[in-house]
Protein backbone atom coordinates (compact mmCIF):
# COMPACT_ATOMS: atom_id res chain seq x y z
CA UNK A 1 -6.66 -10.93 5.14
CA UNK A 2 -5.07 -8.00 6.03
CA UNK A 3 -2.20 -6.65 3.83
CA UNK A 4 1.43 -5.62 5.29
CA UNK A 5 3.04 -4.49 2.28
CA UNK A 6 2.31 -4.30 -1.68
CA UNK A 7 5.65 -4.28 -4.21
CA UNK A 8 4.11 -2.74 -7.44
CA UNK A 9 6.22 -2.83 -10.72
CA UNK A 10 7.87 -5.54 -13.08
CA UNK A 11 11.49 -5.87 -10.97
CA UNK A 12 10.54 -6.72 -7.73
CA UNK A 13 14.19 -6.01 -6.40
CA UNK A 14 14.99 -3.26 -8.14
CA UNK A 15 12.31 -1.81 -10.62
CA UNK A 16 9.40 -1.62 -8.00
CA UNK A 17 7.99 0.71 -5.47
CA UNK A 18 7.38 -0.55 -2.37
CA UNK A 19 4.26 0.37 0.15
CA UNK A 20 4.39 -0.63 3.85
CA UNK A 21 2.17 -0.17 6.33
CA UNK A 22 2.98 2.15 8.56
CA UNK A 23 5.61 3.61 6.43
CA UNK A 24 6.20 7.89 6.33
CA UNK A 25 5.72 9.59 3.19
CA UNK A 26 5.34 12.73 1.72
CA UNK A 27 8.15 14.05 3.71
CA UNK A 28 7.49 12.61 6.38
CA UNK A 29 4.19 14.37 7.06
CA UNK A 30 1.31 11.04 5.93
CA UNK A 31 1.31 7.91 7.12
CA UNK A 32 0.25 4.44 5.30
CA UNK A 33 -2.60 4.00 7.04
CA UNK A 34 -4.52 0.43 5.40
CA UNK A 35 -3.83 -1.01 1.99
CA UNK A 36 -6.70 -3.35 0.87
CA UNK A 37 -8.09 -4.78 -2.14
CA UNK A 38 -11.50 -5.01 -3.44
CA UNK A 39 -13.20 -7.42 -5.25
CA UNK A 40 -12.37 -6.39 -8.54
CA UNK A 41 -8.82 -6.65 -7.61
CA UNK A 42 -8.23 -3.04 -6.93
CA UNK A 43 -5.40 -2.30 -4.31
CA UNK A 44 -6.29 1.11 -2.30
CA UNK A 45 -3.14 3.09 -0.24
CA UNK A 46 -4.82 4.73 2.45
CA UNK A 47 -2.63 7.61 4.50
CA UNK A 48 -3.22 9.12 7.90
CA UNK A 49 -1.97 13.00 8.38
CA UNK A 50 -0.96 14.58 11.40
CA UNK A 51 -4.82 15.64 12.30
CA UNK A 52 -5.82 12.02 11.85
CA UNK A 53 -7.64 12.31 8.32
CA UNK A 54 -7.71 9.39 6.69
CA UNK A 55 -7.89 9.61 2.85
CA UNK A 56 -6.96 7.73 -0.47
CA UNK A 57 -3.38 8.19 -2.18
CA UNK A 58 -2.90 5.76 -4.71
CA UNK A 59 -5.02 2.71 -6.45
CA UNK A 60 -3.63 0.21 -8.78
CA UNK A 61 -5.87 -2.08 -10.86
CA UNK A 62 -5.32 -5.74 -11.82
CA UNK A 63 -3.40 -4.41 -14.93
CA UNK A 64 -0.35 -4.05 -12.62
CA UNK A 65 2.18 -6.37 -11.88
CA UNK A 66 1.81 -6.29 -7.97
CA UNK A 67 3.42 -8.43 -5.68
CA UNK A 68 1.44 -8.78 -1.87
CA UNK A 69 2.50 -9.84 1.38
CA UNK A 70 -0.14 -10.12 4.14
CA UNK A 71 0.55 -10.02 7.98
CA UNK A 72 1.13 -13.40 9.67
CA UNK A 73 0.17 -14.33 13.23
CA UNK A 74 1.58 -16.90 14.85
């Protein structure tokens, strides 16, 4: 499935960071390109610059409290 946003920290509401898809970061100048998971569990932020590189930013193993949402079509 394909994931829309991961919340990672204890306090979802106000103790966690939040990663969307599609959201700017880095002032503005990356983009959250994909965030998957492996099959260990592994979560992988992905972000697109302005020249269309894709590379890694972040990972965050199982030992994380990490809340997912995944996109919904209906």
């Amino acid at each position: 499935m394909e994931i829309r946003k991961i919340s990672v920290g204890p306090d979802y509401k106000s103790g966690a960071m939040h990663y969307i898809q599609g959201q700017s970061v880095l002032g503005s100048s990356h983009t959250i390109h994909l965030i998957t998971q492996d099959e260990e569990g592994t979560i992988k932020v992905y972000l697109e610059n302005e020249d269309g590189e894709i590379l890694l930013w972040k990972s965050f193993n199982h030992v994380m409290p990490i809340s997912i949402e995944y996109n919904i079509y209906f």
